[in-house]
Protein backbone atom coordinates (compact mmCIF):
# COMPACT_ATOMS: atom_id res chain seq x y z
CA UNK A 1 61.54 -54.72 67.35
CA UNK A 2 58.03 -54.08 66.35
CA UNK A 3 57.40 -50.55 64.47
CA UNK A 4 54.30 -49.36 63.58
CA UNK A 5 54.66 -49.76 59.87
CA UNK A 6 51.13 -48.34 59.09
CA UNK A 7 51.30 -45.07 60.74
CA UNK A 8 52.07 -43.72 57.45
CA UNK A 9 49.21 -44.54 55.29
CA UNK A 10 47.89 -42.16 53.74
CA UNK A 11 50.22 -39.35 54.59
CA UNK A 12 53.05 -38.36 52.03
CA UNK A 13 56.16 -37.46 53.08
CA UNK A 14 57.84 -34.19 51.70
CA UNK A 15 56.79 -33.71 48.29
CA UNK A 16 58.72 -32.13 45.40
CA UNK A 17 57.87 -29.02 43.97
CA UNK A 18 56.13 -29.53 40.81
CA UNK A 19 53.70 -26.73 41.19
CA UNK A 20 50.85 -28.54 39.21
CA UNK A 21 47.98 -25.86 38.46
CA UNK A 22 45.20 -27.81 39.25
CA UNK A 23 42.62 -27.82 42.26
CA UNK A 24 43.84 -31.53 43.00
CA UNK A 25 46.51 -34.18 41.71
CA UNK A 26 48.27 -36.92 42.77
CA UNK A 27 51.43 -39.32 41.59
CA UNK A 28 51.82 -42.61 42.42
CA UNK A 29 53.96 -46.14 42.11
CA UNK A 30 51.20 -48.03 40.00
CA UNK A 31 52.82 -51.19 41.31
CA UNK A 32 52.83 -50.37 45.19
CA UNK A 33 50.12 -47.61 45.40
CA UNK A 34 53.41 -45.10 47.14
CA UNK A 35 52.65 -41.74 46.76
CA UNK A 36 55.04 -39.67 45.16
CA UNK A 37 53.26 -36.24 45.08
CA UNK A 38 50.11 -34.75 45.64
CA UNK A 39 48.40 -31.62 46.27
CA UNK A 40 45.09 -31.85 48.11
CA UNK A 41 45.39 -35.02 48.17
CA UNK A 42 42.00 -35.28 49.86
CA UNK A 43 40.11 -32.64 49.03
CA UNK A 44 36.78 -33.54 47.48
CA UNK A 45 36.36 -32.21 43.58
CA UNK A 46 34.36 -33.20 40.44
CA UNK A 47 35.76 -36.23 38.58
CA UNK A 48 33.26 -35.82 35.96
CA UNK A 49 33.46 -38.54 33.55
CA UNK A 50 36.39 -40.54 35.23
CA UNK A 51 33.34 -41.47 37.03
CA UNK A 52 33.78 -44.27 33.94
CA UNK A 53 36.56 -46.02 35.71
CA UNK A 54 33.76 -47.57 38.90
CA UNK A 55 31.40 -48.54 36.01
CA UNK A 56 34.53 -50.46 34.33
CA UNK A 57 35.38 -52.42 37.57
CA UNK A 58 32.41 -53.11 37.93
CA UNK A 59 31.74 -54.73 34.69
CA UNK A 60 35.06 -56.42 34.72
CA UNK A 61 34.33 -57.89 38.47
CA UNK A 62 30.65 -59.01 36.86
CA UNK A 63 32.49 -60.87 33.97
CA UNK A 64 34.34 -62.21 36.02
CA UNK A 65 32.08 -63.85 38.14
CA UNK A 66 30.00 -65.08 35.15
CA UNK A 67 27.31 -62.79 36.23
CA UNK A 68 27.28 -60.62 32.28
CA UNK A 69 29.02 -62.10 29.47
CA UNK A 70 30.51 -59.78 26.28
CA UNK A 71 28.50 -61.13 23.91
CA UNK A 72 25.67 -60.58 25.86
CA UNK A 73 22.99 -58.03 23.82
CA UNK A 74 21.35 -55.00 25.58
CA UNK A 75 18.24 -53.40 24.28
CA UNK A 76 17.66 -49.99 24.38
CA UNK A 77 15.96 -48.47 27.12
CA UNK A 78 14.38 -44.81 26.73
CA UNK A 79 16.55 -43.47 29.40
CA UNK A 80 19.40 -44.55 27.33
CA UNK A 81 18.09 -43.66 23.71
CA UNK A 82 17.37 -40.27 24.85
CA UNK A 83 20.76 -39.85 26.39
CA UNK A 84 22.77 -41.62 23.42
CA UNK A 85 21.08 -38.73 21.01
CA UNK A 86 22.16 -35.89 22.75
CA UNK A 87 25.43 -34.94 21.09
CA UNK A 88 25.96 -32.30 22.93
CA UNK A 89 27.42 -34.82 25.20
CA UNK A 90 30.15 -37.47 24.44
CA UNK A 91 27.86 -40.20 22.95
CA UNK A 92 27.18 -42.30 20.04
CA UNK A 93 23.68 -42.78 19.03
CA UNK A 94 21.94 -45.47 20.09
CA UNK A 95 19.31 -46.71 18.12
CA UNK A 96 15.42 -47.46 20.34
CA UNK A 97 15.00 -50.40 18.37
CA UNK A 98 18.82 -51.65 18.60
CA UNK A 99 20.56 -54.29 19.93
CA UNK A 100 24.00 -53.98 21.04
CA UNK A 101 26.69 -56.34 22.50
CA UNK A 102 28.03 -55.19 26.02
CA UNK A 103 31.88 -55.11 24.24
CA UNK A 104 30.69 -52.48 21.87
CA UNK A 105 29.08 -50.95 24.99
CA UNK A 106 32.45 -51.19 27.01
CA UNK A 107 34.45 -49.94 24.02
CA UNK A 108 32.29 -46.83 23.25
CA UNK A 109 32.40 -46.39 27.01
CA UNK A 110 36.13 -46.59 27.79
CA UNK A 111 37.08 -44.95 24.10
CA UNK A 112 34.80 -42.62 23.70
CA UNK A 113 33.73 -42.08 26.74
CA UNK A 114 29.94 -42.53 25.40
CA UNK A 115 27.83 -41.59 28.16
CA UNK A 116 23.90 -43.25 26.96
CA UNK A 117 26.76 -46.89 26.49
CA UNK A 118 28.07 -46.56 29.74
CA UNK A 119 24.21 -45.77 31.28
CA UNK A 120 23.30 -49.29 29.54
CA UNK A 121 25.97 -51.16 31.09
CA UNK A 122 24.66 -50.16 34.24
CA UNK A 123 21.16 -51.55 33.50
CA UNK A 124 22.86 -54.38 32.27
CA UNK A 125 24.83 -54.83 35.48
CA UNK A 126 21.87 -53.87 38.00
CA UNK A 127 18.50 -53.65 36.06
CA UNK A 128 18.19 -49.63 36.70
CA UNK A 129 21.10 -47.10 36.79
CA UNK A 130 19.53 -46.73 40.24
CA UNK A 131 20.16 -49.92 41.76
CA UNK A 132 24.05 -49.39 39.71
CA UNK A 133 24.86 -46.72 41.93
CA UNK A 134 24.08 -48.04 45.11
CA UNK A 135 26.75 -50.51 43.89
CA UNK A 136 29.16 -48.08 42.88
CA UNK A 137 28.77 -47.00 46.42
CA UNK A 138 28.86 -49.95 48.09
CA UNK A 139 31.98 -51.24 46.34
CA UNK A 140 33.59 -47.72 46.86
CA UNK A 141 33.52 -48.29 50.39
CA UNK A 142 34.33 -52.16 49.96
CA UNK A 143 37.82 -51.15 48.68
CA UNK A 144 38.54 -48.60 51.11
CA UNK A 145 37.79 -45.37 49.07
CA UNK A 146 37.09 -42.05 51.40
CA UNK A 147 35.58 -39.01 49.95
CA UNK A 148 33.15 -39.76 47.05
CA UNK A 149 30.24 -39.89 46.71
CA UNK A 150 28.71 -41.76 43.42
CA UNK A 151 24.90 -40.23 42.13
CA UNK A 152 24.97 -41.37 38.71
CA UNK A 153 27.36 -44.09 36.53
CA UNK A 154 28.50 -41.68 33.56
CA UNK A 155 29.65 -38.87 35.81
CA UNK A 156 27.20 -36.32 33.94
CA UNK A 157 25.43 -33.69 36.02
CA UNK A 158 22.44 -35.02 37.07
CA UNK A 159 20.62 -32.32 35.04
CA UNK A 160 21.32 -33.49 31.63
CA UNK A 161 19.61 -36.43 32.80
CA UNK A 162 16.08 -34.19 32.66
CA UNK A 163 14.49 -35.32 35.04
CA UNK A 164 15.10 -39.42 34.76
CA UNK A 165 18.62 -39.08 37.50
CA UNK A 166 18.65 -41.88 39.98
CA UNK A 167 16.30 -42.35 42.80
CA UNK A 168 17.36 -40.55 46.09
CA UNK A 169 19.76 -38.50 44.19
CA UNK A 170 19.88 -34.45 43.66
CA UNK A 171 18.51 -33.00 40.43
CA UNK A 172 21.79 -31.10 40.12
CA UNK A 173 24.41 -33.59 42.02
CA UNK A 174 27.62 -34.73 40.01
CA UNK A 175 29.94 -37.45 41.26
CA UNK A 176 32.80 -35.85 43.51
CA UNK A 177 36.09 -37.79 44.95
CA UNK A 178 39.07 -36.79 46.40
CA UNK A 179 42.30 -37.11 44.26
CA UNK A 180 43.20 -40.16 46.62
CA UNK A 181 40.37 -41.88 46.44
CA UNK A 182 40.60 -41.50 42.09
CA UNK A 183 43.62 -43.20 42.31
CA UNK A 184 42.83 -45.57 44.50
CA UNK A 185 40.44 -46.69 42.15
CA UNK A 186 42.53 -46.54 39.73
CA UNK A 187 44.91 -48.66 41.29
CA UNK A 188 42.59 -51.14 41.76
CA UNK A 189 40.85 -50.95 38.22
CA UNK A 190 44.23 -51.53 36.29
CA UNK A 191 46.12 -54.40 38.96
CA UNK A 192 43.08 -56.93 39.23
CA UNK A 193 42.29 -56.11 35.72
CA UNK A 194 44.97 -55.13 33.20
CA UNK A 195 43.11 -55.72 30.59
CA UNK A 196 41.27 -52.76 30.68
CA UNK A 197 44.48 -51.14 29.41
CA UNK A 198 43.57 -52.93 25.89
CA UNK A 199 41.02 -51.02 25.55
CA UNK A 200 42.07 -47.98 26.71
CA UNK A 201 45.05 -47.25 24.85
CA UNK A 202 43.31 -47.84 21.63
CA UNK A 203 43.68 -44.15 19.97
CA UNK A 204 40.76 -44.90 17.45
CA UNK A 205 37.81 -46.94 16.83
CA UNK A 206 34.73 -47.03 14.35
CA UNK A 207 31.99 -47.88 16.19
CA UNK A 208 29.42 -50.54 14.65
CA UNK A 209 31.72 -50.19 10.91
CA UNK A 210 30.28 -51.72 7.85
CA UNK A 211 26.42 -50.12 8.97
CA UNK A 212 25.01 -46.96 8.02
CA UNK A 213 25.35 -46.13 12.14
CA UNK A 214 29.22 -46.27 11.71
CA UNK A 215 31.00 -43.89 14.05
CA UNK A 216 34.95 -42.85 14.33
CA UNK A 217 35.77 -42.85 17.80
CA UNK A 218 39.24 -40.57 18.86
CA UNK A 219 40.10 -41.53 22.16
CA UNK A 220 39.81 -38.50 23.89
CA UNK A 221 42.95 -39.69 25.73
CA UNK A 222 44.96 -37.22 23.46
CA UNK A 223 48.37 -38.53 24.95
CA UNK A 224 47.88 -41.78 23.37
CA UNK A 225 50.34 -42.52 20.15
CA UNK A 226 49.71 -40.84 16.94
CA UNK A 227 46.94 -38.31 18.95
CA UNK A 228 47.87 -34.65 19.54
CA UNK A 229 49.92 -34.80 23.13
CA UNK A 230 51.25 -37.82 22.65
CA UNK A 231 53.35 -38.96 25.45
CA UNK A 232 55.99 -42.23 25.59
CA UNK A 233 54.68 -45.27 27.21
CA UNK A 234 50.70 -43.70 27.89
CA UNK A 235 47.96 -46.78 27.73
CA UNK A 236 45.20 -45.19 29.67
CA UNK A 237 43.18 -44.39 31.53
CA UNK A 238 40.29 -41.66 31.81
CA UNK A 239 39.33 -38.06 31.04
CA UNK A 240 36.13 -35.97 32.68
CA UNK A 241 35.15 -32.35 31.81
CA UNK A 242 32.11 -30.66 33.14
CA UNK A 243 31.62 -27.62 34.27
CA UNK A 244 31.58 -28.09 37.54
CA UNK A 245 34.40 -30.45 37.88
CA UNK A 246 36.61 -28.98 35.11
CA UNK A 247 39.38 -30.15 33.41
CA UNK A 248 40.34 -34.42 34.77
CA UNK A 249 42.54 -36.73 33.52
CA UNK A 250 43.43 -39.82 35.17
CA UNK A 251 46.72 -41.17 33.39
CA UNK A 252 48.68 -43.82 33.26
CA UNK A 253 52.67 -44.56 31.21
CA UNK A 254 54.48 -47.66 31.77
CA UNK A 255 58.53 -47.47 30.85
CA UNK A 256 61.70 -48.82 31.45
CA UNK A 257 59.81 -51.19 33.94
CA UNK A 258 57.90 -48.64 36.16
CA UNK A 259 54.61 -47.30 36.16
CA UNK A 260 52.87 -44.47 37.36
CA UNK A 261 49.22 -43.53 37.78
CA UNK A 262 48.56 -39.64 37.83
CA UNK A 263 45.49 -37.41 38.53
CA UNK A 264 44.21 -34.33 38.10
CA UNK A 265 41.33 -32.02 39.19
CA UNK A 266 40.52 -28.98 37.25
CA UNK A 267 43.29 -28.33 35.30
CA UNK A 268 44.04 -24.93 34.38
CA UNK A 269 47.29 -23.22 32.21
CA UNK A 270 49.39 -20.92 33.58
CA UNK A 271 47.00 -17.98 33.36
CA UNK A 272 44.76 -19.92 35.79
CA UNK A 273 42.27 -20.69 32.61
CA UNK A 274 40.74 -24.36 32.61
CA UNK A 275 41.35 -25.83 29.19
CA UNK A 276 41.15 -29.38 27.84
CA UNK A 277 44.88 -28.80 26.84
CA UNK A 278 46.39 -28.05 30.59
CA UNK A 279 45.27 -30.90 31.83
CA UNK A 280 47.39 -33.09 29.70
CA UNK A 281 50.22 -30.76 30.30
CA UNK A 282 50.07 -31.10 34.00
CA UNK A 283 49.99 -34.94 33.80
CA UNK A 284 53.15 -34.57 31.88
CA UNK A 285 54.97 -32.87 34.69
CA UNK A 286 54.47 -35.46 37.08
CA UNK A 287 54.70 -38.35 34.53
CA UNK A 288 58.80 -36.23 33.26
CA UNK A 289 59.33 -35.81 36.74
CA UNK A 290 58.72 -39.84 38.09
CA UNK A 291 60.78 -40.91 35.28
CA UNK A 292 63.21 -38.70 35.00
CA UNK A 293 63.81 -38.60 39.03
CA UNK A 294 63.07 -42.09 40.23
CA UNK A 295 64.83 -45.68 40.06
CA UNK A 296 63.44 -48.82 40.70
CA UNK A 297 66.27 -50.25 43.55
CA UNK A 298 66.99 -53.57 45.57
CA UNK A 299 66.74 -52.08 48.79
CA UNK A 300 67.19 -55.14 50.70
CA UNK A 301 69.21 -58.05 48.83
CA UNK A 302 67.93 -61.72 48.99
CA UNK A 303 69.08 -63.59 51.76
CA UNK A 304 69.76 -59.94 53.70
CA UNK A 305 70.87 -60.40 57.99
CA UNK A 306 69.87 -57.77 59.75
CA UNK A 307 73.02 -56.41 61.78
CA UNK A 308 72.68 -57.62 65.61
CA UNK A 309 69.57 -59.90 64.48
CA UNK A 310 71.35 -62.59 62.30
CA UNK A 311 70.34 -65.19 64.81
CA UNK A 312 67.77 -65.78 66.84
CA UNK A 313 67.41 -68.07 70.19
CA UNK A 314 66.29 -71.65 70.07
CA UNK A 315 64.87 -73.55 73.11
CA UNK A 316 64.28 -77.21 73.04
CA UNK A 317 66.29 -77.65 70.06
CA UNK A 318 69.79 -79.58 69.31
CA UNK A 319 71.32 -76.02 68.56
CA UNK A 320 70.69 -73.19 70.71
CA UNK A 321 70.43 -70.61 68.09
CA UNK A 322 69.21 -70.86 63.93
CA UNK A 323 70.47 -68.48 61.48
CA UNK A 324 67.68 -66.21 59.74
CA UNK A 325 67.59 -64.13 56.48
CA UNK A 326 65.46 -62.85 53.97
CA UNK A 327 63.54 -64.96 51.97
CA UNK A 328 63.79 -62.47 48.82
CA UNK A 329 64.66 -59.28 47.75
CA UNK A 330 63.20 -55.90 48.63
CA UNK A 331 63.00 -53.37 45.24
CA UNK A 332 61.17 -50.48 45.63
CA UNK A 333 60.58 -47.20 43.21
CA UNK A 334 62.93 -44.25 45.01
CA UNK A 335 64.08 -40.78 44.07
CA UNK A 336 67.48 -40.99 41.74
CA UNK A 337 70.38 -41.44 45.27
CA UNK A 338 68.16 -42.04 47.87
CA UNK A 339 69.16 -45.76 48.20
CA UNK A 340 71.27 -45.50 51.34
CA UNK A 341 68.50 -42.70 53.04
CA UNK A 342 66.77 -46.29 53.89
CA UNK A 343 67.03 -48.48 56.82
CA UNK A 344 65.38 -52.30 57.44
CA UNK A 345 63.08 -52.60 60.37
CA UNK A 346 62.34 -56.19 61.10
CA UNK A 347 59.16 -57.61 62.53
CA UNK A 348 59.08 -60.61 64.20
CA UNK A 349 55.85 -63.49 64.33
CA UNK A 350 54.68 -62.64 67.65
CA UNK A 351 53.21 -66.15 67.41
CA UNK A 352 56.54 -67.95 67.05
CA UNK A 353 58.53 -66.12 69.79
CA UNK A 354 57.86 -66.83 73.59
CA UNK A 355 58.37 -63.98 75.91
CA UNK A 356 62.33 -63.87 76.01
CA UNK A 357 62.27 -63.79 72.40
CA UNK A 358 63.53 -67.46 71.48
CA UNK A 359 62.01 -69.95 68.60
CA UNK A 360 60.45 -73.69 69.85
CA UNK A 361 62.47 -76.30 68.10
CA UNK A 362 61.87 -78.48 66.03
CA UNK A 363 62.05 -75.89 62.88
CA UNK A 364 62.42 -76.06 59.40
CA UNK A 365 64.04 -74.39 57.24
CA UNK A 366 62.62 -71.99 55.22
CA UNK A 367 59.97 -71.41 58.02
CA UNK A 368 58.67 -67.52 58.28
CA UNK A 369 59.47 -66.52 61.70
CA UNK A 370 58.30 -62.39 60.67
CA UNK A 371 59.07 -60.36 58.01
CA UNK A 372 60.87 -57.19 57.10
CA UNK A 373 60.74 -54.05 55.56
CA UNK A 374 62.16 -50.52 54.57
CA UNK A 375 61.80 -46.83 56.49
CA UNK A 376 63.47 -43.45 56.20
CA UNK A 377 66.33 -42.91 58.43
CA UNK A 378 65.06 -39.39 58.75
CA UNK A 379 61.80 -41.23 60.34
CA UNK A 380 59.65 -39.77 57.85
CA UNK A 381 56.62 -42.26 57.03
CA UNK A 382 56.17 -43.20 53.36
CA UNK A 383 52.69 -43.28 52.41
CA UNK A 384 50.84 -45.76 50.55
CA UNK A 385 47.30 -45.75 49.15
CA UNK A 386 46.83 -49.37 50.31
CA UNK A 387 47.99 -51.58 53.27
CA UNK A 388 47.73 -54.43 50.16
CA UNK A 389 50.48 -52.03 48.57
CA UNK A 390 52.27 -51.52 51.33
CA UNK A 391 52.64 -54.99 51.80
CA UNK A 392 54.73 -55.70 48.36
CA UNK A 393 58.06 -53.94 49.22
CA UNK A 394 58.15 -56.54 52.94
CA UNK A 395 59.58 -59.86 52.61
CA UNK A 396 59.16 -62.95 54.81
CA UNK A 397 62.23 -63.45 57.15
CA UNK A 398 62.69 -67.38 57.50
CA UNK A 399 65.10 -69.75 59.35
CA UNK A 400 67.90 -70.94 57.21
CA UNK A 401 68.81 -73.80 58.50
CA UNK A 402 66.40 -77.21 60.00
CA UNK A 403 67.03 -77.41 63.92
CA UNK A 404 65.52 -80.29 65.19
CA UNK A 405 64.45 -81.02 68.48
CA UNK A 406 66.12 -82.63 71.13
CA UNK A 407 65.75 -85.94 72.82
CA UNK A 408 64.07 -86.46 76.34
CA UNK A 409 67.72 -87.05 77.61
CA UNK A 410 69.43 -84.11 76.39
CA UNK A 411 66.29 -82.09 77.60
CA UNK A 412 66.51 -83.97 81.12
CA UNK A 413 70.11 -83.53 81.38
CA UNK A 414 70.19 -79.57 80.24
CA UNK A 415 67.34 -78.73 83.10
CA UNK A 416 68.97 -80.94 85.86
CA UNK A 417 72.35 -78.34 84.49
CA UNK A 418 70.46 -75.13 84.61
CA UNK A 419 68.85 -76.24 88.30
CA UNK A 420 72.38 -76.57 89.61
CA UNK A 421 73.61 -73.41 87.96
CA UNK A 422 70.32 -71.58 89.49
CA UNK A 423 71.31 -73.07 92.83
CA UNK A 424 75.20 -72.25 92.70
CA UNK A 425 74.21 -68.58 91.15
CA UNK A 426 72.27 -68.26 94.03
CA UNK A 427 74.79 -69.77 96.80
CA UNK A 428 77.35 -67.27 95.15
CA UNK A 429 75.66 -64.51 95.09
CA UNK A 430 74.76 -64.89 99.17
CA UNK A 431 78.39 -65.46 99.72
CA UNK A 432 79.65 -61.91 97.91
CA UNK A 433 77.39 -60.20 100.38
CA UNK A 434 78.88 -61.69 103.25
CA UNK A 435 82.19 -60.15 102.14
């Protein structure tokens, strides 16, 4: 009864036609990581400033662990000052002699998208934005990212750092990823730390109000409420433009209890033009389309038999047999009448079963004895960014009744029975083929 459940990963099934003009993009169940369209779903682009969303794990995992705390002041480095005064680039100025908290740091970073703030978080985080991105790196391949490649924390071309770019980095790299790996990271970011969406889906800010360095900050999230695309139930997450990677937005809506993450790689309108609006109107094609054509269903009720596997065999026990079920329900996010295009595949604890498939009394109820989960009849794999994903639309399947074990008598007197019925199986069988 054993599928192999993860043969899928990573690998979408047929996707609907949203034609989304952009070199990359991908939709996906925020809650489960399954992917619900992509195109080029692992090619490797520019990501330009969504770069952002590794520096804000980052920080987040190093508050966390006590390591930086938010009222924690930074003071200016040169790298950072000359940066923060180029406002050519998204920035607000930092002043050389000025100390700033690493909150006002974060919130210039994830509003604003302030490129000299988010280069000071990293020397907060790792003493040099060199020793940052060997992190950024390192955790990249920690959660199981493929196809990026990190050479700087801001996502900034390496040239507008004139000459002061990370050690053992290009003089002209930027930060590329494949639309996968962006939202796998975004996944990540925003389901070990919501938070983040707090900050993100703040439309406007003044940075440092009530001093002469005061600075309104417009999210340049412009689907955010009361901003210029506004779209229902947008909270985050992160937009990039450079000229090599283009138009990027990394979105996220919640409504009607779903959420989606989208992404998108150079953006361009209809007439194949990059502009800062298309990208915002491509997210909205796949963000209309998930929830306009997809329910969140119970798949699999609670206490759910599977047809011919509603039992299972019990040796050494005062019943021969315990009744098994779900321990909860199965709900998963589907395309609008797809419900019944899904069938359970059960998986039992190799660990539990003996050979001829039968349970070892004594066992309690509500013991797991496997689990089980949901394919396509047409055997079409689903495909999830994450095995951790995966993993949240299969339930435990566990005994529902106790069977206790049985006495040394009843044990005695059942293999004394099946020696006889050996022996008289056998003495039959040799008398047939005399005949």
């Amino acid at each position: 009864m054993f599928f192999s459940l993860f043969a899928g990963l990573d690998r979408a099934e047929a996707a609907p036609a949203l034609n989304i003009n952009a070199d990359g993009a991908i939709l996906i169940d925020a809650e489960t990581g399954k992917v619900l369209y992509e195109k080029n779903g692992d090619s490797v682009l520019g990501v330009a400033s969504m770069t952002k969303m590794m520096t804000e794990y980052l920080l987040s995992d190093a508050i966390k662990h006590g390591k930086v705390k938010w009222d924690q002041e930074y003071q200016v480095s040169d790298l950072v000052y000359k940066i923060s005064q180029n406002r050519t680039l998204s920035n607000v100025p930092l002043r050389q002699d000025g100390k700033y908290t690493v909150r006002e740091l974060y919130e210039a970073m994830v509003i604003y998208s302030a490129n000299g703030a988010t280069i000071a978080i990293a020397e907060v985080i790792a003493g040099s934005e060199t020793n940052f991105v060997k992190m950024m790196n390192e955790k990249a391949n920690k959660l199981g990212l493929k196809d990026y490649k990190f050479v700087n924390s801001s996502g900034l071309n390496n040239k507008d750092y004139q000459g002061q770019h990370p050690q053992g980095t290009g003089a002209d790299e930027e930060n590329v990823m494949s639309p996968r790996a962006v939202a796998k990271l975004a996944f990540y970011l925003i389901n070990e730390y919501p938070e983040v969406l707090k900050t993100a889906s703040i439309p406007r800010k003044t940075f440092r109000e009530g001093t002469p360095d005061r600075i309104e900050m417009i999210n340049w999230n412009e689907m955010l409420p009361t901003l210029k695309y506004n779209y229902e139930g947008i909270d985050g997450l992160k937009t990039g433009t450079t000229d090599f990677a283009g138009y990027c937005f990394t979105g996220t809506a919640s409504r009607d209890g779903k959420r989606f993450i989208t992404v998108v790689q150079n953006a361009v309108d209809a007439s194949g033009k990059g502009s800062y609006k298309a990208r915002f109107d491509e997210t909205r094609k796949m963000l209309d389309y998930a929830f306009n054509n997809t329910t969140k269903e119970e798949i699999i009720p609670k206490h759910y038999q599977v047809k011919g596997n509603k039992t299972l065999p019990v040796v050494k026990g005062k019943e021969d047999q315990v009744k098994i079920y779900t321990k909860s329900a199965i709900n998963m996010i589907i395309e609008n009448g797809e419900k019944e295009n899904f069938k359970p595949v059960l998986v039992l604890d190799k660990k539990k079963i003996n050979k001829k498939g039968q349970l070892t009394a004594p066992i309690k109820k509500g013991e797991k004895v496997g689990y089980l989960t949901v394919e396509p009849k047409s055997g079409e794999k689903i495909s999830y960014l994450t095995e951790e994903g995966q993993k949240k639309v299969q339930v435990d399947v566990i005994a529902a009744q106790d069977v206790e074990k049985a006495n040394w008598f009843v044990l005695m007197m059942r293999g004394i029975g099946n020696f006889f019925g050996d022996v008289w199986s056998g003495i039959s069988s040799t008398v047939k083929g005399w005949f």
